[in-house]
C-alpha atoms as a PDB file:
ATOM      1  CA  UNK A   1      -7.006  16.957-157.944  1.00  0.00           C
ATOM      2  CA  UNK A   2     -10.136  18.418-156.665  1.00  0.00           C
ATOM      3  CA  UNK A   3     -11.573  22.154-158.847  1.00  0.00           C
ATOM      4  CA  UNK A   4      -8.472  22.999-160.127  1.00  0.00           C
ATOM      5  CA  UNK A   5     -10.012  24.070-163.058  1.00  0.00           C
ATOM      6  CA  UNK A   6     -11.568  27.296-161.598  1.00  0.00           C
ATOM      7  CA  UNK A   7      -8.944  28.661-159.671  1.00  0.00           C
ATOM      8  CA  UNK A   8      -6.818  31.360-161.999  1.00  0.00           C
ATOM      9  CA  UNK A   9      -3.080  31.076-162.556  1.00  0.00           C
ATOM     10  CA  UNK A  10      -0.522  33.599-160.522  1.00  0.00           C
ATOM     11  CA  UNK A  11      -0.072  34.742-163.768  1.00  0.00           C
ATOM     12  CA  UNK A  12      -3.560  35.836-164.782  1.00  0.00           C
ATOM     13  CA  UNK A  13      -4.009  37.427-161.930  1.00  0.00           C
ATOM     14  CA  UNK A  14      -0.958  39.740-162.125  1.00  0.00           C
ATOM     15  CA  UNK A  15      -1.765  40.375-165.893  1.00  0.00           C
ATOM     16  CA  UNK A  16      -5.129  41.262-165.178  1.00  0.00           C
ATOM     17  CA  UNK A  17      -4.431  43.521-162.491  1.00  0.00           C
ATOM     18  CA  UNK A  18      -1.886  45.199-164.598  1.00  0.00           C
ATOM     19  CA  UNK A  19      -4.779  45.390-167.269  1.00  0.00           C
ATOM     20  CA  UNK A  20      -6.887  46.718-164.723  1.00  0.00           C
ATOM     21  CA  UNK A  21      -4.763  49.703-163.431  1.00  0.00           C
ATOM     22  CA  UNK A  22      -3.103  50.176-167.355  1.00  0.00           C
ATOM     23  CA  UNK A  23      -7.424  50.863-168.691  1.00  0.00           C
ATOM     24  CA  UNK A  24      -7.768  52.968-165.958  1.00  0.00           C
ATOM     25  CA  UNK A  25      -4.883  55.628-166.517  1.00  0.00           C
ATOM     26  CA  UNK A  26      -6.112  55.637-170.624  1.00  0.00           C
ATOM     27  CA  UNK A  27      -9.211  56.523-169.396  1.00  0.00           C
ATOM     28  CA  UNK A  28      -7.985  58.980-166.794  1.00  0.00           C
ATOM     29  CA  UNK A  29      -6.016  60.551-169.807  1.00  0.00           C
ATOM     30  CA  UNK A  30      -9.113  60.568-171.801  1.00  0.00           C
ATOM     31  CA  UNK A  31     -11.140  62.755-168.943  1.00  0.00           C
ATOM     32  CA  UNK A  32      -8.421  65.088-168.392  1.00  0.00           C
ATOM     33  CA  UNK A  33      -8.266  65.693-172.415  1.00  0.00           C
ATOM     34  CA  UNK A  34     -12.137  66.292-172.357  1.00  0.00           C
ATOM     35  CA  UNK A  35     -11.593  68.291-169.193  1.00  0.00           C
ATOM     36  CA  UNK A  36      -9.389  70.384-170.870  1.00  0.00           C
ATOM     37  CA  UNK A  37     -11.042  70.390-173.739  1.00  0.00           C
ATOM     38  CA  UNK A  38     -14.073  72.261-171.610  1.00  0.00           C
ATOM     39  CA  UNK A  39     -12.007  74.434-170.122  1.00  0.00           C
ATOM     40  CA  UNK A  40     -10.597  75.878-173.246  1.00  0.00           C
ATOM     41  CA  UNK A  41     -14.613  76.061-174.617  1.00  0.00           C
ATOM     42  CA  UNK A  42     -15.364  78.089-171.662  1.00  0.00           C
ATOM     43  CA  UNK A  43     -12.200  80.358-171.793  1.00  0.00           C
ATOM     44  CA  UNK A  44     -13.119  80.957-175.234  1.00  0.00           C
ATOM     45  CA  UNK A  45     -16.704  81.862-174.650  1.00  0.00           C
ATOM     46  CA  UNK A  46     -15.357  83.802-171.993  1.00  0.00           C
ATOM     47  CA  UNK A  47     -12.746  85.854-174.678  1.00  0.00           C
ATOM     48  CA  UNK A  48     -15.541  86.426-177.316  1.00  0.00           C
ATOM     49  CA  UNK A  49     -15.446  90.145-178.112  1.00  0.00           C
ATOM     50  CA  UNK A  50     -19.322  90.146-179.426  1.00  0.00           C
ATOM     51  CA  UNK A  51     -18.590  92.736-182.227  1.00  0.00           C
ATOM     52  CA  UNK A  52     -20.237  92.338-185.454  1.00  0.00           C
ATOM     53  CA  UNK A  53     -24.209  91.882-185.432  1.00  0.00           C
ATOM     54  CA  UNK A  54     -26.635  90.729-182.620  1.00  0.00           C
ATOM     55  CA  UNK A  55     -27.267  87.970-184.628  1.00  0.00           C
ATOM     56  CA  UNK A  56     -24.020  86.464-185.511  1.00  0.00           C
ATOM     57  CA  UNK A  57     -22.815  86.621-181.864  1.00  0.00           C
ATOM     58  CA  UNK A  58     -26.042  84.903-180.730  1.00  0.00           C
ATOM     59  CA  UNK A  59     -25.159  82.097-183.031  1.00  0.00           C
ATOM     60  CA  UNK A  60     -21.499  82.037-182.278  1.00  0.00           C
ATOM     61  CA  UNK A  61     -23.144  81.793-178.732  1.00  0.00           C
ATOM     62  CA  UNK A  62     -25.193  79.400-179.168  1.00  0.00           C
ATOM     63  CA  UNK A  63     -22.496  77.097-181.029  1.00  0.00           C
ATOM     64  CA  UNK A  64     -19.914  77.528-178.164  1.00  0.00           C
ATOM     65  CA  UNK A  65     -22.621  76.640-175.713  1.00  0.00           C
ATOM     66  CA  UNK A  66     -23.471  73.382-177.260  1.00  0.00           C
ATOM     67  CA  UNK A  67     -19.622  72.624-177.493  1.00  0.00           C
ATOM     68  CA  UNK A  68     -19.563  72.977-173.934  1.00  0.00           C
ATOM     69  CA  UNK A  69     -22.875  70.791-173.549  1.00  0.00           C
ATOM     70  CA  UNK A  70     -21.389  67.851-175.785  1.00  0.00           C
ATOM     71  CA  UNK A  71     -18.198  67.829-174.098  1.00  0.00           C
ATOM     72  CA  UNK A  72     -19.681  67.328-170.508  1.00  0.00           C
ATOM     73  CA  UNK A  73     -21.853  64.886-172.274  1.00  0.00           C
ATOM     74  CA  UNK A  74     -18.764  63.039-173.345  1.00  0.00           C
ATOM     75  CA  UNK A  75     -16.876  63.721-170.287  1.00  0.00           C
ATOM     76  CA  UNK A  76     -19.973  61.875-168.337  1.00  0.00           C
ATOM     77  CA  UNK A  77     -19.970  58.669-170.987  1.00  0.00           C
ATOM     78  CA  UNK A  78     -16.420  58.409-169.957  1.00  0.00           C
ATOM     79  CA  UNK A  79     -16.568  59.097-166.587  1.00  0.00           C
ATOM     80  CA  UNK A  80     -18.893  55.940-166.881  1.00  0.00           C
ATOM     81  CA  UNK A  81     -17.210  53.994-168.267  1.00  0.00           C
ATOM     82  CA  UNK A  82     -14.098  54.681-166.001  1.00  0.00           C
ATOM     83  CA  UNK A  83     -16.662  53.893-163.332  1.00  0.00           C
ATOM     84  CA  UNK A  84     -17.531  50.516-164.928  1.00  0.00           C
ATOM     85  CA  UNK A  85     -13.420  49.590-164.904  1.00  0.00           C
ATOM     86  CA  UNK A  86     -13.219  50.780-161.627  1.00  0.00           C
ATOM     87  CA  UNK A  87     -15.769  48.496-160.448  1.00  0.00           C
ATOM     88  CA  UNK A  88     -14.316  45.482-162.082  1.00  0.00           C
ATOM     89  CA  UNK A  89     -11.343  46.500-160.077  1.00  0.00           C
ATOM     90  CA  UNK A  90     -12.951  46.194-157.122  1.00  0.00           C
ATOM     91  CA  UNK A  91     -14.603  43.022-157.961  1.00  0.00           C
ATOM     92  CA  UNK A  92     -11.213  41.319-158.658  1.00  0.00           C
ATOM     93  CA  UNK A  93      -9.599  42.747-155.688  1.00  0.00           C
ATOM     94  CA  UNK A  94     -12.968  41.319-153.544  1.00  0.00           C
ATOM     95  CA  UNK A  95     -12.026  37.971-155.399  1.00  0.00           C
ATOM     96  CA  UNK A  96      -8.259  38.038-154.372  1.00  0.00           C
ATOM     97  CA  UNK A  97      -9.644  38.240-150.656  1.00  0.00           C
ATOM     98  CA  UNK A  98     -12.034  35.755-150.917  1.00  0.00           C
ATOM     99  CA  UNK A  99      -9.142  33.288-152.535  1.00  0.00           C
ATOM    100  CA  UNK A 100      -6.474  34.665-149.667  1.00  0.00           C
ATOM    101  CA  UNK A 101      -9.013  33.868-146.869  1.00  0.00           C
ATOM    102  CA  UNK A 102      -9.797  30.538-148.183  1.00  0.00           C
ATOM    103  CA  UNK A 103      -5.745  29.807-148.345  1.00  0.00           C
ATOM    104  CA  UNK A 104      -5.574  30.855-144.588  1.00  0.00           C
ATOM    105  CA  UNK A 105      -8.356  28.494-143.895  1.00  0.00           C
ATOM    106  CA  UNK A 106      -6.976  25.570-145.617  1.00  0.00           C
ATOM    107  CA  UNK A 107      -3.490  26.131-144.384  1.00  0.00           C
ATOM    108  CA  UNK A 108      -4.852  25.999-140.891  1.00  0.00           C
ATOM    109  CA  UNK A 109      -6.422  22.753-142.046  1.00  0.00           C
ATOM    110  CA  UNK A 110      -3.350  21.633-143.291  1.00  0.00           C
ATOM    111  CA  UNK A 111      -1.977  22.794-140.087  1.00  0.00           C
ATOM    112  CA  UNK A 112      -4.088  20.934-137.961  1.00  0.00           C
ATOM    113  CA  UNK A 113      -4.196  17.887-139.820  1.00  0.00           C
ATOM    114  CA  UNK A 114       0.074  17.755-139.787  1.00  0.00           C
ATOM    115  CA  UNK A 115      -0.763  17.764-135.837  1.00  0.00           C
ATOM    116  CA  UNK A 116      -2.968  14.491-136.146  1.00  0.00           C
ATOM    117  CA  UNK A 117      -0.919  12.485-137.992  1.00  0.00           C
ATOM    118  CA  UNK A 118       1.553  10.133-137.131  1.00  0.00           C
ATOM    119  CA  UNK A 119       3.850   9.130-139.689  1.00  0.00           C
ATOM    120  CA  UNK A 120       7.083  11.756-140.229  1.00  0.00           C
ATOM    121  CA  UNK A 121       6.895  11.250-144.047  1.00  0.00           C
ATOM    122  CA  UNK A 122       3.353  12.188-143.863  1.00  0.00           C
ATOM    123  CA  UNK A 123       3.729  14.827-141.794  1.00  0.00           C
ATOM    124  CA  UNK A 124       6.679  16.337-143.720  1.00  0.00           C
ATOM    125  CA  UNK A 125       4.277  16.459-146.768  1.00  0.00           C
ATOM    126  CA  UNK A 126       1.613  18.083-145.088  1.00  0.00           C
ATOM    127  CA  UNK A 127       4.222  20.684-143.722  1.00  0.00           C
ATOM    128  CA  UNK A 128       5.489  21.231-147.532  1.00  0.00           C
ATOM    129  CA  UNK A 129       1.567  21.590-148.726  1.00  0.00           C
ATOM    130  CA  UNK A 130       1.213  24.041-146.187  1.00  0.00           C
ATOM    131  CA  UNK A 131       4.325  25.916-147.500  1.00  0.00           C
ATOM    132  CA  UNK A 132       3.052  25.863-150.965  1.00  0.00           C
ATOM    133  CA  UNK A 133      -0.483  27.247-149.647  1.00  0.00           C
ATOM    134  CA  UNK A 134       1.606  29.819-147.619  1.00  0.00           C
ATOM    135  CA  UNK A 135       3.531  31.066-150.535  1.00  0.00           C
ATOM    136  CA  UNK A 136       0.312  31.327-152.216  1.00  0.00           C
ATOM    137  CA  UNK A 137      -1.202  33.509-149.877  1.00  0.00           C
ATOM    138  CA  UNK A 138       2.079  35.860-149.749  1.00  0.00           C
ATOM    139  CA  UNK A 139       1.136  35.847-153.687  1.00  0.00           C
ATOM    140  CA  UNK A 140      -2.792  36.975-153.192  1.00  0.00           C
ATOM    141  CA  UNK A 141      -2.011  39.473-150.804  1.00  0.00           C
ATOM    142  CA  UNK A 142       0.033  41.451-152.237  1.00  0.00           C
ATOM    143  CA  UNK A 143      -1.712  41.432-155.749  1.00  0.00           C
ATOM    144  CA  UNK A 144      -4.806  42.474-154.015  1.00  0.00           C
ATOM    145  CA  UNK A 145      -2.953  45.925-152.635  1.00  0.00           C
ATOM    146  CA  UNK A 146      -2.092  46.611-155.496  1.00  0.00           C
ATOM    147  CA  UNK A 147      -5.254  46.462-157.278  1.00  0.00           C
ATOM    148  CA  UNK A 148      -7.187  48.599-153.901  1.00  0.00           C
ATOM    149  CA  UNK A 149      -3.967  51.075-154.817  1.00  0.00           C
ATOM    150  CA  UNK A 150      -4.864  51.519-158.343  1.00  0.00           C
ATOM    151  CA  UNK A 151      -7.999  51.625-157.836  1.00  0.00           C
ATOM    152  CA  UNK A 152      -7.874  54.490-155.058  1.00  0.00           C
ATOM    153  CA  UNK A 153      -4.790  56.466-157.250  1.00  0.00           C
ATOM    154  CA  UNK A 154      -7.807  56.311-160.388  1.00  0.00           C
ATOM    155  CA  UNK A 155     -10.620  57.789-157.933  1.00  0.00           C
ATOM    156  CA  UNK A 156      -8.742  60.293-156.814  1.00  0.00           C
ATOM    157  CA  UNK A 157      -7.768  61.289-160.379  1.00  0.00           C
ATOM    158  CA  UNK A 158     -10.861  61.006-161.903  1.00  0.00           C
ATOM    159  CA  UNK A 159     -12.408  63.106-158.824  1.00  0.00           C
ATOM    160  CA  UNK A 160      -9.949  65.519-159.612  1.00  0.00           C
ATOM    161  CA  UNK A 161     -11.285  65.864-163.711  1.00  0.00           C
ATOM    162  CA  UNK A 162     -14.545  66.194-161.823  1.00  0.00           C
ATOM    163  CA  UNK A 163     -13.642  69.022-160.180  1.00  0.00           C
ATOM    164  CA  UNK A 164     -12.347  71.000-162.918  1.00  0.00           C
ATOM    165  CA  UNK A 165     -15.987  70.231-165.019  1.00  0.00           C
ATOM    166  CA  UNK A 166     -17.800  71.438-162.213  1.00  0.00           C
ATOM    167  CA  UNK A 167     -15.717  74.201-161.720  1.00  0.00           C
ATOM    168  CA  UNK A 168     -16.170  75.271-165.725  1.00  0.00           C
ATOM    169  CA  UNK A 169     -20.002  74.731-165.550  1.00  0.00           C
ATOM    170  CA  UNK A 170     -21.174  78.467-165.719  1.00  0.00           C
ATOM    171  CA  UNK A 171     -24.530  79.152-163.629  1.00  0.00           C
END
C-alpha cells in the first residue's frame, strides 16, 4: 500500500470538523458575554448620578472607564483567538479540497486505466476501486461544506459582537 500512513481516517475528519465548529460557538459565547459585559459598563457609566464630591465621582469615573478599557482588551484577546480557530477552519476545509481533487484525479486514472485493460476480472476490480474512490469523494465533499458553513455562521457572529463593541466605544 503506497502513503497510507498520511492520509486521515473518515472519522478524524468528521470529529475534527465537529471540534472545529463546537470551539468556535464557546468562543462566540465568550465574545457575546464580554460584549455584554461592555455594554452593561457603559450603561452604567451612562446612569451615574455624579452626586457626592468632585473627587469621588472622578474616581468612580475613572474606575468605570478602565472597566470598559479591560473588557475591550479582553474582548480583542478573544476575538483573536476566535480568529486563530477560524483559520484552522479554513486550513482543514483547504485540506478537504486538496484530498477531494486528488480523489477526482485518481478516479479518472482509475477510469482510464479500466478502459486499457483487457481482462474482465481486472477490469471489474478497477471499476470497484473506482467506486471506493467515488464514495470517498461523496465523503470529502460534503465534510468540507460543512466546515466553509461553520466557519461563515462563526464570522458572521463574531462580526456581529463586533458591532455591538464598536457601537459601545464612546468618542
Amino acid at each position: 500500500m503506497r502513503g497510507r500512513s498520511e492520509a486521515p481516517r473518515r472519522h478524524d475528519i468528521t470529529e475534527k470538523t465537529r471540534r472545529n465548529r463546537e470551539v468556535m460557538q464557546q468562543q462566540e459565547v465568550r465574545l457575546d458575554t464580554v460584549a455584554t459585559d461592555k455594554e452593561t459598563v457603559d450603561g452604567t457609566l451612562a446612569s451615574l448620578r455624579d452626586i457626592g464630591t468632585a473627587e469621588g465621582a472622578e474616581e468612580v469615573d475613572g474606575h468605570i472607564e478602565a472597566a470598559a478599557e479591560v473588557t475591550v482588551e479582553v474582548f480583542e484577546q478573544e476575538d483573536e483567538k476566535l480568529e486563530q480557530t477560524q483559520r484552522e477552519s479554513e486550513d482543514h476545509a483547504g485540506e478537504l479540497q486538496e484530498r477531494s481533487d486528488a480523489t477526482e484525479s485518481d478516479r479518472q486514472e482509475l477510469a482510464d486505466a479500466r478502459e486499457r485493460v483487457d481482462t474482465r476480472e481486472t477490469a471489474r476490480e478497477i471499476a470497484e476501486a473506482e467506486e471506493a474512490a467515488c464514495r470517498d469523494q461523496e465523503f470529502l465533499d460534503p465534510g468540507k461544506d460543512e466546515e466553509d458553513q461553520g466557519r461563515r455562521e462563526s464570522e458572521a457572529e463574531q462580526e456581529r459582537h463586533r458591532s455591538r463593541i464598536r457601537a459601545s466605544r464612546r468618542p
